[in-house]
N, C-alpha and C. Protein backbone atom coordinates (compact mmCIF):
# COMPACT_ATOMS: atom_id res chain seq x y z
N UNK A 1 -24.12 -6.86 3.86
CA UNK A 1 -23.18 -5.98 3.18
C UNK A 1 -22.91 -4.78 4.05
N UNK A 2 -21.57 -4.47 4.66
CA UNK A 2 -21.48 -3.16 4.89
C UNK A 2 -21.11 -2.24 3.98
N UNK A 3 -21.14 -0.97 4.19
CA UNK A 3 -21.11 -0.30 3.82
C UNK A 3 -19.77 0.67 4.11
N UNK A 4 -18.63 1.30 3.56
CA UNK A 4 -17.07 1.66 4.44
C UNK A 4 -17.43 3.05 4.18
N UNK A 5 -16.91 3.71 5.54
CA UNK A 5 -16.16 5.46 5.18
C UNK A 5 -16.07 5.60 3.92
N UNK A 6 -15.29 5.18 3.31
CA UNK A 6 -14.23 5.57 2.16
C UNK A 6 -15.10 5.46 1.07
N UNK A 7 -16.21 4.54 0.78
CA UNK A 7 -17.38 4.30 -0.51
C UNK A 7 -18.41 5.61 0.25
N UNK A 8 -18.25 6.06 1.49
CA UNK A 8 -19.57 7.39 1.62
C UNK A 8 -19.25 8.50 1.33
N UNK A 9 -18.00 8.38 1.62
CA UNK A 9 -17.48 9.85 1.90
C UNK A 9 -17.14 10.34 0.75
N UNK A 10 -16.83 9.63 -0.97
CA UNK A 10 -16.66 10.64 -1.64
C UNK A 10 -18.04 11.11 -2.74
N UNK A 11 -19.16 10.32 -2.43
CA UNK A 11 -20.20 10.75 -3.22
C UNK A 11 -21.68 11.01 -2.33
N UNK A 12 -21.70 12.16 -1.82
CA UNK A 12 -22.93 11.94 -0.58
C UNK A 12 -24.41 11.73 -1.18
N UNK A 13 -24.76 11.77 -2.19
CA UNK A 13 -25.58 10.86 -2.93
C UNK A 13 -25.51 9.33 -3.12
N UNK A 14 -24.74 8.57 -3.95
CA UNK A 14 -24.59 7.43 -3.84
C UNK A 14 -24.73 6.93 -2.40
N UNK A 15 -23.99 7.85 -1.39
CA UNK A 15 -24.07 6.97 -0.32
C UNK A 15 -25.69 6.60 0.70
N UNK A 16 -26.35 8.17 0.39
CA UNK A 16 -27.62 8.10 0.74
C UNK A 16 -28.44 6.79 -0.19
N UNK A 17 -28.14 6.51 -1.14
CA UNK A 17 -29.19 5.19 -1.87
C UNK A 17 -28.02 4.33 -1.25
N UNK A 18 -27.29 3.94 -1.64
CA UNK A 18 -27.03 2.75 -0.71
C UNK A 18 -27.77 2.40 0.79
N UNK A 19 -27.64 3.89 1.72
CA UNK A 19 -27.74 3.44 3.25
C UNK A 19 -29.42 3.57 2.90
N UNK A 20 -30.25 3.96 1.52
CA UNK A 20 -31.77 3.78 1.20
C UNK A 20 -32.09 2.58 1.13
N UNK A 21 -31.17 1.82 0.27
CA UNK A 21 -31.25 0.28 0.01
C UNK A 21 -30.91 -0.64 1.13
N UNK A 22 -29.78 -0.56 1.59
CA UNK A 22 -29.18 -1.46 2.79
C UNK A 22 -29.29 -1.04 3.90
N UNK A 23 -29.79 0.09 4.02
CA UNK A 23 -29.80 0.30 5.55
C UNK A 23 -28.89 0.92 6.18
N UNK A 24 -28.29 0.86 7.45
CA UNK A 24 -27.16 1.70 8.04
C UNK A 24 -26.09 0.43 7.85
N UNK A 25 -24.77 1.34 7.79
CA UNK A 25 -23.54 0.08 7.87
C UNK A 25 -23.83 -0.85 9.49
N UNK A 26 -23.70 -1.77 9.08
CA UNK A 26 -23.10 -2.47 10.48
C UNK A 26 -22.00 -2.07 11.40
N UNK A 27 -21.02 -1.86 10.39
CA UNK A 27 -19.64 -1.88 10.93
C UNK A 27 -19.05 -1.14 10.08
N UNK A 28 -18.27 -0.04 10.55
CA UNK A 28 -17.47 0.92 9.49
C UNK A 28 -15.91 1.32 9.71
N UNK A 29 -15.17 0.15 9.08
CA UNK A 29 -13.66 0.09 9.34
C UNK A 29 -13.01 1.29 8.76
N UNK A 30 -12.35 2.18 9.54
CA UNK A 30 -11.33 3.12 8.25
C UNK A 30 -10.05 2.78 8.47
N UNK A 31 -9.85 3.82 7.11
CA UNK A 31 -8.24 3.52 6.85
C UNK A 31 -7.50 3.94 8.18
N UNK A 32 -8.03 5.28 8.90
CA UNK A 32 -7.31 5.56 10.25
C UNK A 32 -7.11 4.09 11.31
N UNK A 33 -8.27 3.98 11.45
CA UNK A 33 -8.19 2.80 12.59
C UNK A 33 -7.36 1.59 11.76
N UNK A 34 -7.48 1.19 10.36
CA UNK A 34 -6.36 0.41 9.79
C UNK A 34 -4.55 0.75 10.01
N UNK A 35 -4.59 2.12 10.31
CA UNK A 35 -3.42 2.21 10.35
C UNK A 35 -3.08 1.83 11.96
N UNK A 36 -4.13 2.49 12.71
CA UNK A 36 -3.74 2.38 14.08
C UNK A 36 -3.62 1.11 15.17
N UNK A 37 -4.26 -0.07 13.93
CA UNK A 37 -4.25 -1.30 14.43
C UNK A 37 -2.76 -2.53 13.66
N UNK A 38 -2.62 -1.67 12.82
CA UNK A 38 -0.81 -2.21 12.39
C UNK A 38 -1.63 -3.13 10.58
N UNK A 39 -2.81 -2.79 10.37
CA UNK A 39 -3.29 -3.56 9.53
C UNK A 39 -2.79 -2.87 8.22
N UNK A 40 -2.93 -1.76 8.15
CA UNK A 40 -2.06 -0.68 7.30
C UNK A 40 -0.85 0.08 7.68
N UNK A 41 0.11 0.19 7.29
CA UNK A 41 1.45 1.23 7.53
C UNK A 41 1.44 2.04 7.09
N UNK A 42 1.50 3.34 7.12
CA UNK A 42 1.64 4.27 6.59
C UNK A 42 3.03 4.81 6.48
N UNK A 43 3.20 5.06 5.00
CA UNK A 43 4.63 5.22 4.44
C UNK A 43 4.59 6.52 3.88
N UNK A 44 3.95 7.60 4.27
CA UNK A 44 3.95 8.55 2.97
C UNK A 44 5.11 9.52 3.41
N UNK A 45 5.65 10.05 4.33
CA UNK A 45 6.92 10.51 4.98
C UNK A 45 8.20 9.85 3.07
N UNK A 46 8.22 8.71 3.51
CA UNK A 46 8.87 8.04 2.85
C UNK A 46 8.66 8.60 1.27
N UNK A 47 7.48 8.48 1.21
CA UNK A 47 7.26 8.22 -0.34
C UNK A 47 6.78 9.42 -1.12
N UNK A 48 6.71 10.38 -0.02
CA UNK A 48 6.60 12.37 -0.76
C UNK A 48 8.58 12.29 -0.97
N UNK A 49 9.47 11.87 -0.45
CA UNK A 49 10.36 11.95 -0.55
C UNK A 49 10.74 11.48 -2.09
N UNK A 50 10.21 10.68 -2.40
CA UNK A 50 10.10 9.34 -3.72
C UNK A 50 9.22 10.35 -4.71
N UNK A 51 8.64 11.24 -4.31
CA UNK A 51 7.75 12.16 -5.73
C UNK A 51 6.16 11.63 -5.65
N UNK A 52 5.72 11.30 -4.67
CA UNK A 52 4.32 10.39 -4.74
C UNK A 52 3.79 11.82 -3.71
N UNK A 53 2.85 12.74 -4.10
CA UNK A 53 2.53 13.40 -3.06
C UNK A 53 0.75 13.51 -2.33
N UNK A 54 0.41 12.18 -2.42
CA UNK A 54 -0.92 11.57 -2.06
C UNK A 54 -0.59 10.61 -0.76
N UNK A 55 -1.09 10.51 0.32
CA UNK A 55 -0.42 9.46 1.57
C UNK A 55 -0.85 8.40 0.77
N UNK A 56 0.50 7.35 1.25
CA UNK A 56 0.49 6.06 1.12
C UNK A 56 0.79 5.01 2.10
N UNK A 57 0.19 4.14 2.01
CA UNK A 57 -0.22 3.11 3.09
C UNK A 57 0.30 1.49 2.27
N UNK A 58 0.89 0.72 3.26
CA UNK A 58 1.71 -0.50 2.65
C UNK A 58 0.59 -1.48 3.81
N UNK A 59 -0.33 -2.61 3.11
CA UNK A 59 -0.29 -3.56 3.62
C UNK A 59 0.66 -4.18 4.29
N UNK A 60 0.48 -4.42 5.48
CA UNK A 60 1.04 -5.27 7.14
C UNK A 60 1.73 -6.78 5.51
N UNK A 61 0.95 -7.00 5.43
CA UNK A 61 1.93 -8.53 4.86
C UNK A 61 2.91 -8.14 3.69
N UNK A 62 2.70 -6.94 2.56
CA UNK A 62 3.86 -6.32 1.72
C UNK A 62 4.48 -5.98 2.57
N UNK A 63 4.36 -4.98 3.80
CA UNK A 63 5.71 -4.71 4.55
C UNK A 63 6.60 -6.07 4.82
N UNK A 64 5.49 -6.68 5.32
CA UNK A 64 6.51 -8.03 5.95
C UNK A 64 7.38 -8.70 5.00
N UNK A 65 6.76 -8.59 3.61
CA UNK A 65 7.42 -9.44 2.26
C UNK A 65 8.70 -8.16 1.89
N UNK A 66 8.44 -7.01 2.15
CA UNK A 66 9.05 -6.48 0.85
C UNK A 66 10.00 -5.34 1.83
N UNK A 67 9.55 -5.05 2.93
CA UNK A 67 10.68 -3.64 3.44
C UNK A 67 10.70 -4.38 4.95
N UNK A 68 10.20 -5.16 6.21
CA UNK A 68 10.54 -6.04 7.20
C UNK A 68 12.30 -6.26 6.79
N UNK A 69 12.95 -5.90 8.26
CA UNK A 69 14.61 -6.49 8.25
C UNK A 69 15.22 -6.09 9.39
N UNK A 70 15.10 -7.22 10.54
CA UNK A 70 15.82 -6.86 11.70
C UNK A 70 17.34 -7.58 11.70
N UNK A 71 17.86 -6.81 12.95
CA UNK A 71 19.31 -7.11 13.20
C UNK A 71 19.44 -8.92 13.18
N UNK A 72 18.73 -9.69 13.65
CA UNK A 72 18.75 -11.27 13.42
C UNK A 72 18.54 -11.34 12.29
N UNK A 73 17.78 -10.87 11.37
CA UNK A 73 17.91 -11.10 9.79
C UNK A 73 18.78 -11.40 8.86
N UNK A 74 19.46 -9.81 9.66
CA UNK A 74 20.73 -9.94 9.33
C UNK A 74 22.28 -10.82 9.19
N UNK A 75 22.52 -10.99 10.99
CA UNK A 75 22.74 -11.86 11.46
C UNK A 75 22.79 -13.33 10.40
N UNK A 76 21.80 -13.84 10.45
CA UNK A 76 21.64 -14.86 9.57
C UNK A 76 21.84 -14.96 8.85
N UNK A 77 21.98 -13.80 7.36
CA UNK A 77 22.51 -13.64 6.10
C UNK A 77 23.71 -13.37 6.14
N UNK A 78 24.73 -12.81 6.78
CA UNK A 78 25.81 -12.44 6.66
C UNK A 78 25.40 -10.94 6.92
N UNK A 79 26.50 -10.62 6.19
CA UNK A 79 26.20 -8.39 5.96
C UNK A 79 25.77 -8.58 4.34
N UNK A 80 24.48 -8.05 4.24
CA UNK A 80 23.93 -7.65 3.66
C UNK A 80 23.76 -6.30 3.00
N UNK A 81 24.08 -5.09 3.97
CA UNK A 81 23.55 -3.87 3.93
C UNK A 81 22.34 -3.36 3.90
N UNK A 82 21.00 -4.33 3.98
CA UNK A 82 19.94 -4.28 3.85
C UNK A 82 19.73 -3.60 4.87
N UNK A 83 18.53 -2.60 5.20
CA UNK A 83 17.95 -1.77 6.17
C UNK A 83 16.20 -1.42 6.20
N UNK A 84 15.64 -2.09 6.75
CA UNK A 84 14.51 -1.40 6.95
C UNK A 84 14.07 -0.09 5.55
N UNK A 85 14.82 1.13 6.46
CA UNK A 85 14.97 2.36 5.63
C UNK A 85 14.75 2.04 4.17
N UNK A 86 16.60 1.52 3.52
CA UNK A 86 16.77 1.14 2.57
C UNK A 86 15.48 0.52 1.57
N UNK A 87 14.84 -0.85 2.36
CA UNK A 87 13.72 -1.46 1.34
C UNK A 87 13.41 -0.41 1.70
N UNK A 88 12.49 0.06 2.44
CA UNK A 88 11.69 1.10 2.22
C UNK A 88 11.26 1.81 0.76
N UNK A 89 12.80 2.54 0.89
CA UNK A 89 12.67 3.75 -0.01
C UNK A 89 12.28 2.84 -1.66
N UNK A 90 13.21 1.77 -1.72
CA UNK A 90 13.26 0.91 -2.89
C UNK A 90 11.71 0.78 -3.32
N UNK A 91 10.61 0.31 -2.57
CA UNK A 91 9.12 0.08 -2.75
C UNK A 91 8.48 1.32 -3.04
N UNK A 92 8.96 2.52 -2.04
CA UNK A 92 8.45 4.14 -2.58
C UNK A 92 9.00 4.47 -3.69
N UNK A 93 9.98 4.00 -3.93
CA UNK A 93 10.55 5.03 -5.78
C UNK A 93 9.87 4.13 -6.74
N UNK A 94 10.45 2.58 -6.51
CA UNK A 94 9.70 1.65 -7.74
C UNK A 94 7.76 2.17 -7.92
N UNK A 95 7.55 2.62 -6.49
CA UNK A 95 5.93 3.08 -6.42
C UNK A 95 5.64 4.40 -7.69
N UNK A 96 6.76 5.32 -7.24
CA UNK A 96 6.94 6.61 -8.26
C UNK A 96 7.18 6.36 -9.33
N UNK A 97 7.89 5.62 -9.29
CA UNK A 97 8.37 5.18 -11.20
C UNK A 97 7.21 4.42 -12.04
N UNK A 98 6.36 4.08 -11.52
CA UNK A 98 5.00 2.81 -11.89
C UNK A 98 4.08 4.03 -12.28
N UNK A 99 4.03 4.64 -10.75
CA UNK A 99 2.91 6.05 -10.95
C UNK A 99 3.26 6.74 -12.01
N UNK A 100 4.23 7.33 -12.47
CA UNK A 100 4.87 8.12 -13.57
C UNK A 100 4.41 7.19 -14.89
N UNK A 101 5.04 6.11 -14.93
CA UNK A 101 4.86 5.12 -16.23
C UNK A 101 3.11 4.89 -16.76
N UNK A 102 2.13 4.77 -15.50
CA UNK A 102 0.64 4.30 -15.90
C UNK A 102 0.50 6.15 -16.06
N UNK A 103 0.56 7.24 -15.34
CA UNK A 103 0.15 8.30 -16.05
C UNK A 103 0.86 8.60 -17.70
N UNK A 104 1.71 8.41 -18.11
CA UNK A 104 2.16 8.68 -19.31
C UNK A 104 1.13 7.75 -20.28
N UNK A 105 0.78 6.47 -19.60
CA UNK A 105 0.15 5.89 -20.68
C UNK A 105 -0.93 5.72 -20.62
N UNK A 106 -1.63 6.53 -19.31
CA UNK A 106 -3.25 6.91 -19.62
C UNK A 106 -3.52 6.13 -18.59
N UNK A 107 -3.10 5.21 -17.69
CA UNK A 107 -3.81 4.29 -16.85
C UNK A 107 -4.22 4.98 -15.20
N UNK A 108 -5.49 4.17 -15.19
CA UNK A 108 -6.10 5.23 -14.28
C UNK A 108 -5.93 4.14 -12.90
N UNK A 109 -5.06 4.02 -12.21
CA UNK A 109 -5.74 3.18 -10.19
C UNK A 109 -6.59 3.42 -9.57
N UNK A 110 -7.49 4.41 -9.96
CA UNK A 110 -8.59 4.37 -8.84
C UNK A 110 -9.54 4.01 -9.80
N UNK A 111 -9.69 3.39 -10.85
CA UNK A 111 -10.45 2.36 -11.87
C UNK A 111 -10.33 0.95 -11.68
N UNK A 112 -8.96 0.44 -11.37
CA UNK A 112 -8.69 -0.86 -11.28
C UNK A 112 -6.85 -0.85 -10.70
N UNK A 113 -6.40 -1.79 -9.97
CA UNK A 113 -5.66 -2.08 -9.15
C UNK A 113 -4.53 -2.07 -10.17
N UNK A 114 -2.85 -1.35 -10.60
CA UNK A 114 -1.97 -1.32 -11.10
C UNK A 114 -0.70 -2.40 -10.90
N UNK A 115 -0.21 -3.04 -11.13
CA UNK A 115 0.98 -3.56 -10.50
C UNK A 115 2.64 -3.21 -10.80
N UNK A 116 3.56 -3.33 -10.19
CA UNK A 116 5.08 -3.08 -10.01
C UNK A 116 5.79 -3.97 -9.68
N UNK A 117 6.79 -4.23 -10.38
CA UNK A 117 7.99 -4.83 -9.49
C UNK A 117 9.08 -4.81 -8.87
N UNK A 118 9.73 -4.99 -8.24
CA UNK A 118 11.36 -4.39 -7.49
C UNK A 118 12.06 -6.33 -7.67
N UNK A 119 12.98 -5.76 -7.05
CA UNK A 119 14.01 -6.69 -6.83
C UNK A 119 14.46 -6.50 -5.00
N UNK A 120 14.29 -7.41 -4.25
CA UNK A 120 14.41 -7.91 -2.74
C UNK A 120 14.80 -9.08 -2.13
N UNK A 121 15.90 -9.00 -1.29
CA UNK A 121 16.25 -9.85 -0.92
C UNK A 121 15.19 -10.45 0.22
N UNK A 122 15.02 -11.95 -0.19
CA UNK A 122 14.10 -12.53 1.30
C UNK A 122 14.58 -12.33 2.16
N UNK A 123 13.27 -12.49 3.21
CA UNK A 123 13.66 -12.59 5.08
C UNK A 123 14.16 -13.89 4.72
N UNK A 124 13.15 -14.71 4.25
CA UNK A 124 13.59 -16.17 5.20
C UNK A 124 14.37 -16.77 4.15
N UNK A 125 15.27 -17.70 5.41
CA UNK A 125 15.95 -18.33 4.34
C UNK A 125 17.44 -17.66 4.92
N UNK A 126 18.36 -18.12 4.10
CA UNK A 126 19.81 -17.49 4.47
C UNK A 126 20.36 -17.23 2.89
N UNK A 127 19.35 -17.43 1.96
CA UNK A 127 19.91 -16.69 0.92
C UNK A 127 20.34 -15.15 0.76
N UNK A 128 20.77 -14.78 -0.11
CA UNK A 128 21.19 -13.00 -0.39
C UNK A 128 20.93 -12.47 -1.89
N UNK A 129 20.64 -13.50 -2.55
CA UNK A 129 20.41 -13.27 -4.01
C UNK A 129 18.72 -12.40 -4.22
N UNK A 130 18.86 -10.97 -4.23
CA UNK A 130 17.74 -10.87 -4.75
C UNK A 130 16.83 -11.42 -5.80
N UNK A 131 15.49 -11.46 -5.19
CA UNK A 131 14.52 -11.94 -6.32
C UNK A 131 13.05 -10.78 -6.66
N UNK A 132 12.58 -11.23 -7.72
CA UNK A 132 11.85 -9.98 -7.94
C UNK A 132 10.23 -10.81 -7.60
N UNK A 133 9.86 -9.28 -7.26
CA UNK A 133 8.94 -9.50 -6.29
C UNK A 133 7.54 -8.27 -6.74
N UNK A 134 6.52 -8.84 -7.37
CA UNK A 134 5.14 -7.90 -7.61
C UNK A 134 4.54 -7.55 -6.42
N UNK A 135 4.37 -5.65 -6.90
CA UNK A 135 3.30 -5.52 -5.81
C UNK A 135 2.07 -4.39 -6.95
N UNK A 136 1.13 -4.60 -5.62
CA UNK A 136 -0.14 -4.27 -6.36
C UNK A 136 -0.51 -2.88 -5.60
N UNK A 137 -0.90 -1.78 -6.79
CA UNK A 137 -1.42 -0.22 -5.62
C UNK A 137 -2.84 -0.02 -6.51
N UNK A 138 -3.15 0.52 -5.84
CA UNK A 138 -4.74 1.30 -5.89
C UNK A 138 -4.74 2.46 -5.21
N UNK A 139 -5.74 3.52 -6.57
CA UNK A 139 -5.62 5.04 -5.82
C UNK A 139 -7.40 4.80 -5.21
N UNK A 140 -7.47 5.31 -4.23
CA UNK A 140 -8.72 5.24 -3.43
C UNK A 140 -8.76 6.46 -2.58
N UNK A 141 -10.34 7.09 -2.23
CA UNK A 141 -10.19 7.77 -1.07
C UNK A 141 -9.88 7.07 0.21
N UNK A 142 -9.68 8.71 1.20
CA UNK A 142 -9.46 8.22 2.28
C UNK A 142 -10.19 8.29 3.34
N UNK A 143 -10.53 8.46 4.39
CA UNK A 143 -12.17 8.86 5.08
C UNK A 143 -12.65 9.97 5.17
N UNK A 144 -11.95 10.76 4.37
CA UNK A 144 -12.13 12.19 4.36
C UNK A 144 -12.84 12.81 2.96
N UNK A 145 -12.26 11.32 2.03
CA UNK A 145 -12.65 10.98 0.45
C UNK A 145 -11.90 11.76 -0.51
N UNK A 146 -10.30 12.16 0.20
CA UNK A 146 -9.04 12.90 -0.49
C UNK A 146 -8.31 11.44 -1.15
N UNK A 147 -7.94 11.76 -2.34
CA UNK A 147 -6.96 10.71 -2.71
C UNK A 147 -6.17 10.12 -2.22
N UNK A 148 -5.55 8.95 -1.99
CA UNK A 148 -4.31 8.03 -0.87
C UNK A 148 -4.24 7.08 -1.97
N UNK A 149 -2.97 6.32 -1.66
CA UNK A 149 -2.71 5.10 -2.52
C UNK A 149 -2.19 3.72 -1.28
N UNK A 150 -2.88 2.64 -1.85
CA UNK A 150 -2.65 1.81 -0.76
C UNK A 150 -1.73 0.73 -1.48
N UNK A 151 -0.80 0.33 -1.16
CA UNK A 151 0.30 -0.82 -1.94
C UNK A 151 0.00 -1.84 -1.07
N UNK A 152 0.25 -3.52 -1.87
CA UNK A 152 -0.37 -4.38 -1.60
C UNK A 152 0.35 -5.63 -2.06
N UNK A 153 0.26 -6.92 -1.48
CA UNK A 153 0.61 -7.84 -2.35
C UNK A 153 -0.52 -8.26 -3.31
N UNK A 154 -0.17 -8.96 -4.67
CA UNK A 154 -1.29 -9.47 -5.86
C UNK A 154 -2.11 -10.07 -5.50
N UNK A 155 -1.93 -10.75 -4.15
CA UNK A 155 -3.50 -11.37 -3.50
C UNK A 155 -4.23 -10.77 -2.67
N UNK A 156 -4.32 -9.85 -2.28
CA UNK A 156 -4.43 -8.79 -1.43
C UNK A 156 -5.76 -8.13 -2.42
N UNK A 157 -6.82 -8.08 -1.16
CA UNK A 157 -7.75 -6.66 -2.01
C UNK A 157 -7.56 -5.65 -1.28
């Protein structure tokens, strides 16, 4: 079992009985080096714009599903108007609007994983008909053990 940054850093008790029980981590991945290895994206530029003012980070495979769109993409679909940018912002507001909706009704993400949906047109394929598409966020620390929210696809931990 290792042990992560992010489970030490926000309770320095808990983390001392853990590293009492298990020992020292083996291996201690953070969210920094997640971002810096393309495993996490960091979107929060984007998504303080959207009313979310905690950094947020998009799983490498939700980007690829849900805001990914190059000029051959395009190409292939016709004109679309689709943009990078564009999904973007679409995944940061639907993110704000979810966040807004579970605080009004008491629901807590850094208890258990929330989900959202948008509407996105696929990469693949040469269709154009958007389809709707779940994604999954969790509020978690960050290695510093400050609040961040990480968005995700539903299979995704």
């Amino acid at each position: 079992m290792t042990i992560t940054a992010t489970a030490t850093a926000t309770d320095p008790k808990a983390a001392a009985e853990l590293s009492d029980f298990y020992g020292e981590p083996v291996h201690v991945y953070t969210r920094e080096q997640a971002i810096a290895d393309g495993v996490l994206i960091d979107v929060s530029t984007v998504a303080r714009e959207a009313g979310i003012v905690w950094p947020v980070a998009m799983t490498s495979a939700a980007w690829s599903d849900c805001v990914a769109w190059t000029e051959q993409t395009e190409a292939r679909k016709g004109y679309t108007g689709q943009s990078e940018g564009g999904r973007l912002w679409d995944v940061c507001w639907m993110l704000s609007l979810a966040v807004r909706g579970a605080l009004r009704r008491g629901l807590d993400a850094s208890k258990q994983p929330l989900f959202y949906s948008l509407l996105r047109t696929p990469t693949a394929g040469r269709g154009v008909m958007p389809r709707k598409v779940q994604l999954k966020f969790i509020v978690g620390p960050d290695d510093e053990g400050r609040p961040c929210v990480t968005v995700m696809l539903p299979s995704e931990d």
